[in-house]
PDB file of N, CA and C in Angstrom:
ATOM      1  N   UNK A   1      18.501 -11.200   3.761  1.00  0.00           N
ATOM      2  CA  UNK A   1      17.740 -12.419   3.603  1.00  0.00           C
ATOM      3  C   UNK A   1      18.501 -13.522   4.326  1.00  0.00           C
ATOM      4  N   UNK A   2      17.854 -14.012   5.477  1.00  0.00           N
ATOM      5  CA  UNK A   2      18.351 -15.211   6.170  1.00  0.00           C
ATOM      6  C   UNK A   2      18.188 -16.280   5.822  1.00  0.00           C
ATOM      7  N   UNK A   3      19.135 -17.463   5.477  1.00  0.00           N
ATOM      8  CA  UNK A   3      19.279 -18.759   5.382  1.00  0.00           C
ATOM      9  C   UNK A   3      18.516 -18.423   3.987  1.00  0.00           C
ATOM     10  N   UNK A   4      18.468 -17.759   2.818  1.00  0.00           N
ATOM     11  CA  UNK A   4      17.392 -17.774   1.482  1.00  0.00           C
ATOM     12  C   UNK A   4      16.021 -17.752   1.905  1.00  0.00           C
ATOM     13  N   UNK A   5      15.471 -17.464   2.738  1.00  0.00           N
ATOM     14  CA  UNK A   5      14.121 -17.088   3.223  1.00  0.00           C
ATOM     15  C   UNK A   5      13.359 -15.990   2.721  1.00  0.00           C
ATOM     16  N   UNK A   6      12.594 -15.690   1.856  1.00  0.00           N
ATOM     17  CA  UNK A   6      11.813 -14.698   1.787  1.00  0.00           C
ATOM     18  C   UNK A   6      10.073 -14.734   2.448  1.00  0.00           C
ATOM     19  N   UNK A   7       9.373 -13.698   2.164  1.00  0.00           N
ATOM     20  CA  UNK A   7       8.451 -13.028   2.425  1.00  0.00           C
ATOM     21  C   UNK A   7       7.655 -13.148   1.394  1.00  0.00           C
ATOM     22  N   UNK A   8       6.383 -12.995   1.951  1.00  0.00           N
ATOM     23  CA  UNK A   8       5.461 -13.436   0.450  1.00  0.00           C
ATOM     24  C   UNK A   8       4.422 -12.197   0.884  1.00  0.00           C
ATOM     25  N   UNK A   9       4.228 -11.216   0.391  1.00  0.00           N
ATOM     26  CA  UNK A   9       3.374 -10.074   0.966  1.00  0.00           C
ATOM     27  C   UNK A   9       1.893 -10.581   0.199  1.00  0.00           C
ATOM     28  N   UNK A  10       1.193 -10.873   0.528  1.00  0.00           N
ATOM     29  CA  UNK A  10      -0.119 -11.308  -0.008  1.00  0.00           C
ATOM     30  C   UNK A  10      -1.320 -10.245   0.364  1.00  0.00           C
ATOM     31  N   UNK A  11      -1.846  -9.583  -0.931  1.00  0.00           N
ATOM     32  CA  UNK A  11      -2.869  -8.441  -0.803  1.00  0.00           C
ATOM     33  C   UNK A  11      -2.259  -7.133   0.236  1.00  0.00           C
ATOM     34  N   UNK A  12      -1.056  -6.918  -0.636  1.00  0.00           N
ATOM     35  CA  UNK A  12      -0.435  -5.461  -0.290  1.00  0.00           C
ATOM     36  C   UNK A  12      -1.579  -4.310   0.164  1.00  0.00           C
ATOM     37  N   UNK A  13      -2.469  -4.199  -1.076  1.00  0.00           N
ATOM     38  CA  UNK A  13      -3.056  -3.110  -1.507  1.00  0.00           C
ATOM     39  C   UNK A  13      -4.384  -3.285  -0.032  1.00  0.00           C
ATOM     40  N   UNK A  14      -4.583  -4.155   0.883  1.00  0.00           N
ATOM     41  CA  UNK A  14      -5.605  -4.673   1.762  1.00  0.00           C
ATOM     42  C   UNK A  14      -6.970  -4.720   1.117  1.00  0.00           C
ATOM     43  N   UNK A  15      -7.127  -5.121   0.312  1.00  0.00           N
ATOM     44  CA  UNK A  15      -8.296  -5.542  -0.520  1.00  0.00           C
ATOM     45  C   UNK A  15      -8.422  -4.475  -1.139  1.00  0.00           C
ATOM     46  N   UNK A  16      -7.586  -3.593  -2.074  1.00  0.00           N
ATOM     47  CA  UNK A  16      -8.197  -2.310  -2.412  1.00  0.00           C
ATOM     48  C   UNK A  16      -8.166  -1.093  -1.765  1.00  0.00           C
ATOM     49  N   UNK A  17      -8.144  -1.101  -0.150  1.00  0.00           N
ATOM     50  CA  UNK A  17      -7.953   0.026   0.804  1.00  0.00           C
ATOM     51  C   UNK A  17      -6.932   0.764   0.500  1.00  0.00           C
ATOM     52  N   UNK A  18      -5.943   0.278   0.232  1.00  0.00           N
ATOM     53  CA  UNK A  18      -4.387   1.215  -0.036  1.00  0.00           C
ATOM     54  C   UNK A  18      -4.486   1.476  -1.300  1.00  0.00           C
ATOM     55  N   UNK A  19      -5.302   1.450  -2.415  1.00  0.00           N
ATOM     56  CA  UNK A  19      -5.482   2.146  -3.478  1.00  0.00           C
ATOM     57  C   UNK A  19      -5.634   3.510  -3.398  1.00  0.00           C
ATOM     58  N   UNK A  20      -6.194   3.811  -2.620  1.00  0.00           N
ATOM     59  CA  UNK A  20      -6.377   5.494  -2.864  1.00  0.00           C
ATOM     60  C   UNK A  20      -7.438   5.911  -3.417  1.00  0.00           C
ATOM     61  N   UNK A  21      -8.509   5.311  -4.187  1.00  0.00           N
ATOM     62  CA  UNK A  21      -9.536   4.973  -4.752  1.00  0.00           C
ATOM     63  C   UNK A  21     -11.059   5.198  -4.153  1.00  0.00           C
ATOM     64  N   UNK A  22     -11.021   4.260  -2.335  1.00  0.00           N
ATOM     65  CA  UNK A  22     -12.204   4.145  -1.966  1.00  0.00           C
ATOM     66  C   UNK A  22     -12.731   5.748  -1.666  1.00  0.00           C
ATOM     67  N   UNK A  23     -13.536   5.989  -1.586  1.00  0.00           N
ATOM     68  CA  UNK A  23     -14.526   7.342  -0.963  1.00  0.00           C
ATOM     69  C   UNK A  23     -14.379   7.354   0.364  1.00  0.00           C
ATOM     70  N   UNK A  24     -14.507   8.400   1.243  1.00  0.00           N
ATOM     71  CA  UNK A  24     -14.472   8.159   3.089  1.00  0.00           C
ATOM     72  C   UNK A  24     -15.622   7.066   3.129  1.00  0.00           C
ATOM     73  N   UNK A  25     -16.378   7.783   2.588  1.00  0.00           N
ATOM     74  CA  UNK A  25     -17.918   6.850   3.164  1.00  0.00           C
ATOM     75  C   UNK A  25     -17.802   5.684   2.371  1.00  0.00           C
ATOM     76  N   UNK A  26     -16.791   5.111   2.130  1.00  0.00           N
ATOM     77  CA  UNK A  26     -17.297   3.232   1.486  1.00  0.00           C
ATOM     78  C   UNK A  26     -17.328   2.873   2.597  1.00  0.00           C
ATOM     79  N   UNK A  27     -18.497   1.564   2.440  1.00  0.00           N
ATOM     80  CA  UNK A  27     -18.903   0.882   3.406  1.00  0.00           C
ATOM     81  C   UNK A  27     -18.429  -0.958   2.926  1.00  0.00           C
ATOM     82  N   UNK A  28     -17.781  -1.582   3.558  1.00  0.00           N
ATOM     83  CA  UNK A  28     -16.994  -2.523   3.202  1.00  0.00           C
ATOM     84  C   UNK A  28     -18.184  -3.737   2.891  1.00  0.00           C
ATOM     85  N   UNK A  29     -17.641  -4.417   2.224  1.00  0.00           N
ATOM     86  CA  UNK A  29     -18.706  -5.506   1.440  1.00  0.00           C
ATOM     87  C   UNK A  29     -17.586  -6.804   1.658  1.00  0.00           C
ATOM     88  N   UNK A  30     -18.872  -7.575   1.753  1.00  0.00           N
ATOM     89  CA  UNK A  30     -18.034  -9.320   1.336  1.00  0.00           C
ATOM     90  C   UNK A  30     -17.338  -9.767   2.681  1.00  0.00           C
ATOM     91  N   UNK A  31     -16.132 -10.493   2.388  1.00  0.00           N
ATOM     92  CA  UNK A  31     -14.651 -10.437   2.727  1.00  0.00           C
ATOM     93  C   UNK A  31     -13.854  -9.519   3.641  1.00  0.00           C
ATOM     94  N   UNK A  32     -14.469  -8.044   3.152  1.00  0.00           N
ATOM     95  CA  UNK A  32     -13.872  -6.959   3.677  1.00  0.00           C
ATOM     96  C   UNK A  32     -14.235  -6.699   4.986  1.00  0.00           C
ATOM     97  N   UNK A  33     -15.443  -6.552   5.479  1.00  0.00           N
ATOM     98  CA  UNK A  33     -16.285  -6.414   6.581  1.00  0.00           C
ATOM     99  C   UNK A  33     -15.467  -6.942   7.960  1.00  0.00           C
ATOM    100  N   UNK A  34     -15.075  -8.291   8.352  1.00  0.00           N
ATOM    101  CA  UNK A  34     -14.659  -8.455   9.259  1.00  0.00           C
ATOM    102  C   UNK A  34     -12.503  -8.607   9.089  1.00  0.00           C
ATOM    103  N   UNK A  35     -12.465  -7.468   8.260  1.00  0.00           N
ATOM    104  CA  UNK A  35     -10.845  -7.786   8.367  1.00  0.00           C
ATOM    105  C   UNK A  35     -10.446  -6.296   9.341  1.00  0.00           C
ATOM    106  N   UNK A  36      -9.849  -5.904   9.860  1.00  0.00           N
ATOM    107  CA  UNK A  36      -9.076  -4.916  10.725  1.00  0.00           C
ATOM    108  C   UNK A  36      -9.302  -3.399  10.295  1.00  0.00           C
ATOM    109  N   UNK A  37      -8.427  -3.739   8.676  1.00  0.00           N
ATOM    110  CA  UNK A  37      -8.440  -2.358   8.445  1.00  0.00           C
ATOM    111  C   UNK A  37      -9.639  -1.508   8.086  1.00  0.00           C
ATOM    112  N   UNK A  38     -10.455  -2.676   7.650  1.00  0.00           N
ATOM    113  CA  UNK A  38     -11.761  -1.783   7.325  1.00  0.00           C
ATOM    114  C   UNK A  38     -12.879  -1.326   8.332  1.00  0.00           C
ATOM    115  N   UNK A  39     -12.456  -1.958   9.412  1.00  0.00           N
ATOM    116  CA  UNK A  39     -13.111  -0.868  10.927  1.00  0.00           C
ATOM    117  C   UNK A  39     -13.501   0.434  10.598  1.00  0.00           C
ATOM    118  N   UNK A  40     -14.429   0.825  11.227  1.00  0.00           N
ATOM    119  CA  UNK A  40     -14.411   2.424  10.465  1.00  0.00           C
ATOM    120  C   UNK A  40     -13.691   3.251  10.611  1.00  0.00           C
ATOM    121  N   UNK A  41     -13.554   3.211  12.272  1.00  0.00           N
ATOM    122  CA  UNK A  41     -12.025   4.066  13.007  1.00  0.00           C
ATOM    123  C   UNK A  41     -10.636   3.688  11.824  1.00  0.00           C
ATOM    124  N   UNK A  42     -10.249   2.455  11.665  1.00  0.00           N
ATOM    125  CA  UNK A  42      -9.267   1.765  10.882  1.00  0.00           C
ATOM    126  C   UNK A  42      -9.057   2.500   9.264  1.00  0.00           C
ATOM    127  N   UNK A  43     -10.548   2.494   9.182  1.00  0.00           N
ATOM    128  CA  UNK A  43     -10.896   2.863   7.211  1.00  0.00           C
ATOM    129  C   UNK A  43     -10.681   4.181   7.248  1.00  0.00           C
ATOM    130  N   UNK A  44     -10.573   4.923   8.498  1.00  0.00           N
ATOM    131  CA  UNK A  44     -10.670   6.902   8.163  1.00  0.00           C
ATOM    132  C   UNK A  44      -8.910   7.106   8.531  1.00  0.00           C
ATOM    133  N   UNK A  45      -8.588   6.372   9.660  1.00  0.00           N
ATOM    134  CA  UNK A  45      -7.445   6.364   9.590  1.00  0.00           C
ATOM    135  C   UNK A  45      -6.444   6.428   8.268  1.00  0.00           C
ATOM    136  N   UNK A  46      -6.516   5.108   7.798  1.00  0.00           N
ATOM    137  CA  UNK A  46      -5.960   4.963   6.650  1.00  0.00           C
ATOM    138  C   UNK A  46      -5.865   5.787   5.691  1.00  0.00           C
ATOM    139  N   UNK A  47      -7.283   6.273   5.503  1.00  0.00           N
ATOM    140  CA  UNK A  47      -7.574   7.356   4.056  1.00  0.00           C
ATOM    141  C   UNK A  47      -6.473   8.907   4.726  1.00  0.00           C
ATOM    142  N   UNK A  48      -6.160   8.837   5.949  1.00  0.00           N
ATOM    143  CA  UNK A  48      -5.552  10.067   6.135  1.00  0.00           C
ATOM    144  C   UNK A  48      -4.363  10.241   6.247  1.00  0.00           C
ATOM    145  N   UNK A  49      -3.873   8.696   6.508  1.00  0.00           N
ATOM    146  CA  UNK A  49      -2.735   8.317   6.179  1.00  0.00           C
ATOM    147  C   UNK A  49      -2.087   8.328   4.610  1.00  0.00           C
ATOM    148  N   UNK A  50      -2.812   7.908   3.580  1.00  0.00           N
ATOM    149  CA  UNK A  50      -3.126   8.364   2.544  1.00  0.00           C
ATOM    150  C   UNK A  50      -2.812   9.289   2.000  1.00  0.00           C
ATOM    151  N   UNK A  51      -3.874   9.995   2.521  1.00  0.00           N
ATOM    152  CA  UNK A  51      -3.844  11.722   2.274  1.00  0.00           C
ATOM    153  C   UNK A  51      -2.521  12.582   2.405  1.00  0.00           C
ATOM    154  N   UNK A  52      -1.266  12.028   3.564  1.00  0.00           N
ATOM    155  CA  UNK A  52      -0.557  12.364   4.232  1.00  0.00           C
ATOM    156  C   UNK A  52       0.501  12.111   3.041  1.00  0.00           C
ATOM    157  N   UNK A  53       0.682  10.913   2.409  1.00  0.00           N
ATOM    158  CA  UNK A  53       1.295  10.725   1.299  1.00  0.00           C
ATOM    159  C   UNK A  53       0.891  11.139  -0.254  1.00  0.00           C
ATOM    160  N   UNK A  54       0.025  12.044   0.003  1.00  0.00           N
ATOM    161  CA  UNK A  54       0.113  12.385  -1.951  1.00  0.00           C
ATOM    162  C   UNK A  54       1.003  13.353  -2.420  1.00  0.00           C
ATOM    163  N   UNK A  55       2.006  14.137  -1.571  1.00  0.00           N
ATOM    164  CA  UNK A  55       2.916  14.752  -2.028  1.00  0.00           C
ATOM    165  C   UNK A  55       4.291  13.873  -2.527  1.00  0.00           C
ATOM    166  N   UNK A  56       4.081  12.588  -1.998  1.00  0.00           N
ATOM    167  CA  UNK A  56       4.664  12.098  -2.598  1.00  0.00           C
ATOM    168  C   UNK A  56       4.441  11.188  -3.784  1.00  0.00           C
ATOM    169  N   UNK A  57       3.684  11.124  -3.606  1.00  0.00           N
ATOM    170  CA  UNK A  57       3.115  10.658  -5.112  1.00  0.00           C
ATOM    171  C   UNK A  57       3.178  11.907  -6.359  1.00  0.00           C
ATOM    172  N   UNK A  58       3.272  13.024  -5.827  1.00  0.00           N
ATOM    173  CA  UNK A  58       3.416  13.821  -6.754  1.00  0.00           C
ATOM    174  C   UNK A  58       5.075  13.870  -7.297  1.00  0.00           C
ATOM    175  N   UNK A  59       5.982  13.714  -5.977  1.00  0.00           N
ATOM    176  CA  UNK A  59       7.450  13.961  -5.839  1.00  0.00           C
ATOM    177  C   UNK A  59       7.840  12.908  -7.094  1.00  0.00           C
ATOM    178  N   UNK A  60       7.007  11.658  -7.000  1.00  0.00           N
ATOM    179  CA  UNK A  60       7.490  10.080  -7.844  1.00  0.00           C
ATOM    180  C   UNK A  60       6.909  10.466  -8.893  1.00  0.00           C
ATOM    181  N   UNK A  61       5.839  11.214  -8.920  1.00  0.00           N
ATOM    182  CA  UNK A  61       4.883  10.601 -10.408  1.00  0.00           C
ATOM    183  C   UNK A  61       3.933   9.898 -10.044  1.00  0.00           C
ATOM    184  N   UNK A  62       3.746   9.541  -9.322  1.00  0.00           N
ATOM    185  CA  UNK A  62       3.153   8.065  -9.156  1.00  0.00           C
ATOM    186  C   UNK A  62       1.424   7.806  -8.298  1.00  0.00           C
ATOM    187  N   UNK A  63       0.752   6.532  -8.412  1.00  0.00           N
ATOM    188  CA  UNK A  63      -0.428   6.755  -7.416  1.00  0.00           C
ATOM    189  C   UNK A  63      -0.309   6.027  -6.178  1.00  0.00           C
ATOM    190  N   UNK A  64      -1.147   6.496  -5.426  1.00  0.00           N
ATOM    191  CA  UNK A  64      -1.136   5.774  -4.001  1.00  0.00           C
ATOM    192  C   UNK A  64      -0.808   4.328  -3.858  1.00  0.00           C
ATOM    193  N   UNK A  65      -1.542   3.634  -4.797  1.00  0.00           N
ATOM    194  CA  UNK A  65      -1.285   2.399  -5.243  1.00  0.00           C
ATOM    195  C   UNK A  65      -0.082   2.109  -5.567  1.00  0.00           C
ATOM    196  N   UNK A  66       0.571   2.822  -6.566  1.00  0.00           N
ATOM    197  CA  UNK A  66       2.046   2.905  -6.875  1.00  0.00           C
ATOM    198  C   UNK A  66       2.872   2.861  -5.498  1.00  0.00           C
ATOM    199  N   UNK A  67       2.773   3.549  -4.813  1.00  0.00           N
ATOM    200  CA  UNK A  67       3.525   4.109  -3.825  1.00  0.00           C
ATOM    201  C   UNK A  67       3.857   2.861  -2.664  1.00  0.00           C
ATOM    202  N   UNK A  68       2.337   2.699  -2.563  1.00  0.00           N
ATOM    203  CA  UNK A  68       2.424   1.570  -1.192  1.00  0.00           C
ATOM    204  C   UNK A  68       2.928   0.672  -1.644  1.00  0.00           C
ATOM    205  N   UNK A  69       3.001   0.041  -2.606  1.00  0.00           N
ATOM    206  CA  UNK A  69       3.511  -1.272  -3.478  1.00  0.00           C
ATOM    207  C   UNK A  69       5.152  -1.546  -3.492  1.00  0.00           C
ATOM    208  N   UNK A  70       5.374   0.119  -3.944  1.00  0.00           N
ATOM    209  CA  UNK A  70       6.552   0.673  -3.913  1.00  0.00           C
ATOM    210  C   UNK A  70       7.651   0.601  -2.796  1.00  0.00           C
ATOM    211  N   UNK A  71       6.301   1.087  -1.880  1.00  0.00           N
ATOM    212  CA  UNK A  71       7.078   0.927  -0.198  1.00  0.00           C
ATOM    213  C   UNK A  71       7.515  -0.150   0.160  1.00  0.00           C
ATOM    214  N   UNK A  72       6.857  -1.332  -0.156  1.00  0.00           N
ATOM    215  CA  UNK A  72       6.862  -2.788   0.257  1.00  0.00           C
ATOM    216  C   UNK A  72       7.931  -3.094  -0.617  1.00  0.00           C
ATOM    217  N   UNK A  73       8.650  -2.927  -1.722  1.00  0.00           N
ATOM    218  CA  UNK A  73       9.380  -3.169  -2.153  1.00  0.00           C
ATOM    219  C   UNK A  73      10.462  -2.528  -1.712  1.00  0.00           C
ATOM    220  N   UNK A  74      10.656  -1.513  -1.124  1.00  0.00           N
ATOM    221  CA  UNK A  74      11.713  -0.667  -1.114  1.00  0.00           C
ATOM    222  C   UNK A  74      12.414  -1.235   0.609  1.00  0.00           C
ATOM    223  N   UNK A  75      11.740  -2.344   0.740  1.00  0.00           N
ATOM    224  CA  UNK A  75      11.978  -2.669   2.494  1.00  0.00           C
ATOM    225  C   UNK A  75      13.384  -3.864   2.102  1.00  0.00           C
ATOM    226  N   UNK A  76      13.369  -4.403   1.247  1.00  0.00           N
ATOM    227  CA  UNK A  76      14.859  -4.981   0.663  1.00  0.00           C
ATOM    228  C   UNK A  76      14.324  -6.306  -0.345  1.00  0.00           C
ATOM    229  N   UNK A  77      15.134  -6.708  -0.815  1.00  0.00           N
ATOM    230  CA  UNK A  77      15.118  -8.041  -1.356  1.00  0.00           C
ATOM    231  C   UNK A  77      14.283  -9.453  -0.891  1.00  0.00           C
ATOM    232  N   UNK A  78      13.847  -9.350   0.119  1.00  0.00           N
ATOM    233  CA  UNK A  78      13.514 -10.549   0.777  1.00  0.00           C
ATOM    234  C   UNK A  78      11.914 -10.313   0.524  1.00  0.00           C
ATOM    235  N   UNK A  79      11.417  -9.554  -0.120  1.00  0.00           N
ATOM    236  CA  UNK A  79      10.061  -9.160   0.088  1.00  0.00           C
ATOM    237  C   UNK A  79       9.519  -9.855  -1.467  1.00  0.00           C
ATOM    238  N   UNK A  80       8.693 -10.676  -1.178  1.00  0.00           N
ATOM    239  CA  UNK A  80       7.970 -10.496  -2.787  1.00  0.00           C
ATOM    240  C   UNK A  80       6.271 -10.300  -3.032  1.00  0.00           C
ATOM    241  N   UNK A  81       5.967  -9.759  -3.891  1.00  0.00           N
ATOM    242  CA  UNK A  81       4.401  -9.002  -3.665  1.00  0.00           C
ATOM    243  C   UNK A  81       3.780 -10.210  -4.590  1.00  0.00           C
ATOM    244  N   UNK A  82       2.420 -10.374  -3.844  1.00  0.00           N
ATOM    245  CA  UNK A  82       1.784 -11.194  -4.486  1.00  0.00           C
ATOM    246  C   UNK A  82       0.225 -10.310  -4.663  1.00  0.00           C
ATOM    247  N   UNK A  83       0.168  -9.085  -6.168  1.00  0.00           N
ATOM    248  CA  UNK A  83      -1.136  -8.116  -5.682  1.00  0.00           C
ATOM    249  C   UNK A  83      -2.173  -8.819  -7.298  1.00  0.00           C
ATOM    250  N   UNK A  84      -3.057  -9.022  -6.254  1.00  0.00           N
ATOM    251  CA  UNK A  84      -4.233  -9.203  -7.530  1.00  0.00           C
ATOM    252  C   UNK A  84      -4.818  -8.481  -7.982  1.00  0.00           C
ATOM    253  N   UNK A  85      -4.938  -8.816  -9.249  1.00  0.00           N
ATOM    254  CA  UNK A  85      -5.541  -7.645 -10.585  1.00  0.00           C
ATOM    255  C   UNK A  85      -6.590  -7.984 -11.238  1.00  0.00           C
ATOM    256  N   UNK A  86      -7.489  -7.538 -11.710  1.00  0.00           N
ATOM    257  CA  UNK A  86      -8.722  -7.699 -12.020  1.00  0.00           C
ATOM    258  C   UNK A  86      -8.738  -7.024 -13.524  1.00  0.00           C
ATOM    259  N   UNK A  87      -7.988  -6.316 -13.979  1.00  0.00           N
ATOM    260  CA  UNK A  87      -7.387  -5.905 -15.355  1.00  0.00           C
ATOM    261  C   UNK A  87      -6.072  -6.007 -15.649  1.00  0.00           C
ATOM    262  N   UNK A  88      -5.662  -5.731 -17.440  1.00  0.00           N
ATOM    263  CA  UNK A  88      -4.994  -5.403 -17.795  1.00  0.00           C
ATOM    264  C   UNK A  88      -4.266  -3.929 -17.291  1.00  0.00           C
ATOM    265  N   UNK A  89      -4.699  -3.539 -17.230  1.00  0.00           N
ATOM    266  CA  UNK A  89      -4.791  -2.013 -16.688  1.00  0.00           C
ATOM    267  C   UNK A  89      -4.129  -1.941 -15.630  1.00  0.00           C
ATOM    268  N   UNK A  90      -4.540  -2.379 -14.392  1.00  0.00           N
ATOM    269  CA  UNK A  90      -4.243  -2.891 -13.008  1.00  0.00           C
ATOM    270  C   UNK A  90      -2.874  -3.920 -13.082  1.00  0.00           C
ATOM    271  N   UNK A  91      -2.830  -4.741 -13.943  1.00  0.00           N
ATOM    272  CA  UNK A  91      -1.488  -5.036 -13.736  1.00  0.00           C
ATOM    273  C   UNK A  91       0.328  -4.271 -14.706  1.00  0.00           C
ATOM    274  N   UNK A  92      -0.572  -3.656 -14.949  1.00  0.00           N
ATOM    275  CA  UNK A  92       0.391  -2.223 -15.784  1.00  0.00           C
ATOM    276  C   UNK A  92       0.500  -1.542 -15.053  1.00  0.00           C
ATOM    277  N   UNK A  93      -0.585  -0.994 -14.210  1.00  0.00           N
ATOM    278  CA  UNK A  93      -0.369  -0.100 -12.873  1.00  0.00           C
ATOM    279  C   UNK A  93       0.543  -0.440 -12.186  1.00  0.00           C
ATOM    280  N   UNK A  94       0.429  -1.603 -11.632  1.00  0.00           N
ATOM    281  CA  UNK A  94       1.302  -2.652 -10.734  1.00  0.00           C
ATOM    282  C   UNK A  94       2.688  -2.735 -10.792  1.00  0.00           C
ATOM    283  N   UNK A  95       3.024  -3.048 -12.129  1.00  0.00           N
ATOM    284  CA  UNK A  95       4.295  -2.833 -12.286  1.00  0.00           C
ATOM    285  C   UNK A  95       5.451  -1.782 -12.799  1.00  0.00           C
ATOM    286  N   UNK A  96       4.541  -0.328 -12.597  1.00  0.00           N
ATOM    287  CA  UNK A  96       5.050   0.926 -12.242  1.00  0.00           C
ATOM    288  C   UNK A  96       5.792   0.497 -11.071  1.00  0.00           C
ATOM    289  N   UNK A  97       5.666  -0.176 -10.254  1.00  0.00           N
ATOM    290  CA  UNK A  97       6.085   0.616  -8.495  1.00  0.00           C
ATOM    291  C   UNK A  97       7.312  -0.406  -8.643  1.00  0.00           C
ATOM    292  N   UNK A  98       7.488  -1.114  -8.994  1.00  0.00           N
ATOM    293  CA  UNK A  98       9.023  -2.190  -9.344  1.00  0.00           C
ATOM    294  C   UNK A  98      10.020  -0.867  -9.494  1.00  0.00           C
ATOM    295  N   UNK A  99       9.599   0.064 -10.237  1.00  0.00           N
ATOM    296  CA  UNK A  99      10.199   1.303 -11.148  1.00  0.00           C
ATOM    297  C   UNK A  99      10.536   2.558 -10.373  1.00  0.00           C
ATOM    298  N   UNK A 100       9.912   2.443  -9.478  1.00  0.00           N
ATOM    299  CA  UNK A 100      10.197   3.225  -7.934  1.00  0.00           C
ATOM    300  C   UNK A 100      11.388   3.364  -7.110  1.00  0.00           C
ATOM    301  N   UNK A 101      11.919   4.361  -7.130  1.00  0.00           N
ATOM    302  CA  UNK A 101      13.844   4.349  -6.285  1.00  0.00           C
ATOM    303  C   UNK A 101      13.150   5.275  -5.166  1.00  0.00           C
ATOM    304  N   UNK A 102      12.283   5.104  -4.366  1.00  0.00           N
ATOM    305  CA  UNK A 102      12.112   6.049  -3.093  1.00  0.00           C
ATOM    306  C   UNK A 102      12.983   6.333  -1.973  1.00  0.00           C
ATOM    307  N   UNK A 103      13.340   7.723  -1.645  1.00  0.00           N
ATOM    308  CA  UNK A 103      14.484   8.262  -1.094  1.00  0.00           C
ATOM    309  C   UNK A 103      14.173   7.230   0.482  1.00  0.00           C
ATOM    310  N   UNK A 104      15.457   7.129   1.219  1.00  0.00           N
ATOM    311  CA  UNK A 104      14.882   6.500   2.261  1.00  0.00           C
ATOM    312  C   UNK A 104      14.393   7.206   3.199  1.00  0.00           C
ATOM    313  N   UNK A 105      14.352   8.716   2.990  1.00  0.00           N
ATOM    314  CA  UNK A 105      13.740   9.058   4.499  1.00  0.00           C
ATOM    315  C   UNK A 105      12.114   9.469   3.958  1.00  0.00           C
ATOM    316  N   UNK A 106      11.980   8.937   2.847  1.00  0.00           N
ATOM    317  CA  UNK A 106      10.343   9.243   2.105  1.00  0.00           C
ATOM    318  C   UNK A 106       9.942   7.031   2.806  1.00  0.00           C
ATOM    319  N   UNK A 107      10.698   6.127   2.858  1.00  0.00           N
ATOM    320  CA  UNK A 107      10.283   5.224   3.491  1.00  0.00           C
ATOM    321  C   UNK A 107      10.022   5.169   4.376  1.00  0.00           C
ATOM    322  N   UNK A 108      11.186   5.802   5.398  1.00  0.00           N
ATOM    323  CA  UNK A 108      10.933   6.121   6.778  1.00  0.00           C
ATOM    324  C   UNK A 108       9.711   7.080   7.147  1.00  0.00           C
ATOM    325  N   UNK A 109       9.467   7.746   6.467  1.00  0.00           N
ATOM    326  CA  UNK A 109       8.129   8.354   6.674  1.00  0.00           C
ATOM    327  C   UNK A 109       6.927   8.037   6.999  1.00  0.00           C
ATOM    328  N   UNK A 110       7.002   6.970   5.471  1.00  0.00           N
ATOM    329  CA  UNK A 110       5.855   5.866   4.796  1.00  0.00           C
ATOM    330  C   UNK A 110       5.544   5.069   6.412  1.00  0.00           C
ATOM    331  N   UNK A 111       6.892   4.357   6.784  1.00  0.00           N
ATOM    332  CA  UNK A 111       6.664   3.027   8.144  1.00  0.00           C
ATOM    333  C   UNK A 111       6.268   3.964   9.235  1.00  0.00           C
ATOM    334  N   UNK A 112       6.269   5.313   9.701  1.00  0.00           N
ATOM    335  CA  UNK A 112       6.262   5.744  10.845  1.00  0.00           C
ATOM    336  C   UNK A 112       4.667   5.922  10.764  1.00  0.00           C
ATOM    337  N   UNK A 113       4.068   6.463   9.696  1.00  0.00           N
ATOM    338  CA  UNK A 113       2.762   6.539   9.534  1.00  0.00           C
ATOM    339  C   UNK A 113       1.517   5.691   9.468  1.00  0.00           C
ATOM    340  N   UNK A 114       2.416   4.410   8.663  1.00  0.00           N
ATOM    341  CA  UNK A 114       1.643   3.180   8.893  1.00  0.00           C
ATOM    342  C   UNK A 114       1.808   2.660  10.106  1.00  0.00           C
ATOM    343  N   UNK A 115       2.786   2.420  10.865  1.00  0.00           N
ATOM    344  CA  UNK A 115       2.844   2.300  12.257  1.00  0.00           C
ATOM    345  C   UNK A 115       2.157   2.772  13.425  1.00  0.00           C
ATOM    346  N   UNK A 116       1.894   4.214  13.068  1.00  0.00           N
ATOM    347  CA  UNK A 116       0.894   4.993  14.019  1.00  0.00           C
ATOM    348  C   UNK A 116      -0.666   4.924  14.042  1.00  0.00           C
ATOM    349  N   UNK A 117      -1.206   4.024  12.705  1.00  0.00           N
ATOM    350  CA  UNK A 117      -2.391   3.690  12.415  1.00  0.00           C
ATOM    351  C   UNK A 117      -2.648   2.003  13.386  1.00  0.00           C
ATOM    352  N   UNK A 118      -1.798   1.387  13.170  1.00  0.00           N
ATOM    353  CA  UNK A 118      -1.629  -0.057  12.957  1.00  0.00           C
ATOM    354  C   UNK A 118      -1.210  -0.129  14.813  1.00  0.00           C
ATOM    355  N   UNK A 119      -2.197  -0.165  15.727  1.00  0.00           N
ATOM    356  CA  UNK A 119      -1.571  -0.216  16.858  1.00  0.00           C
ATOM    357  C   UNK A 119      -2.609  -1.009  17.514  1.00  0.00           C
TER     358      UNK A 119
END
């Protein structure tokens, strides 16, 4: 962390997309429609990127949601998540992934994959 500077990660989860949740075929509504990831090319990507990580979600315990949250945390100290919740539930979920010690070459994994989507 330079000069006390942090990071404010705002809508980790990309509206819901990194949940793990949507179906291939959701079709984006609202808000969602003109943001990047929900392109369709962007939205199948992702889900396979996804897909690519549920062994580790099995390795943690944990859900996709968990995981990515997880990831963003696991990038160091300077990071802070700002994820909105719409339940009780959801913010219990949420703060599973605080609880997360992911090995680093399961991070390095995580960035090489999101990287290869994100171009």
């Amino acid at each position: 962390m330079e000069n006390g500077i942090t990071i404010q990660c705002y809508s980790p989860l990309e509206m819901g997309l990194l949940s793990g949740t949507f179906p291939r075929d959701y079709k984006p509504v609202g808000a969602q429609i003109p943001k990047k990831w929900f392109q369709p090319e962007n939205m199948q990507n992702a889900m396979d990127m996804m897909e690519s990580w549920k062994p580790l979600c099995e390795k943690y315990d944990c859900t996709i949601a968990n995981l990515a949250l997880g990831w963003i945390l696991a990038q160091g100290d300077f990071l802070n998540l700002l994820s909105g919740s719409t339940t009780v539930d959801e913010i219990r979920e949420n703060v599973k992934s605080a609880e997360l010690e992911l090995d680093p070459e399961d991070v390095a994994f995580m960035r090489e994959s999101a990287e290869a989507i994100d171009k």
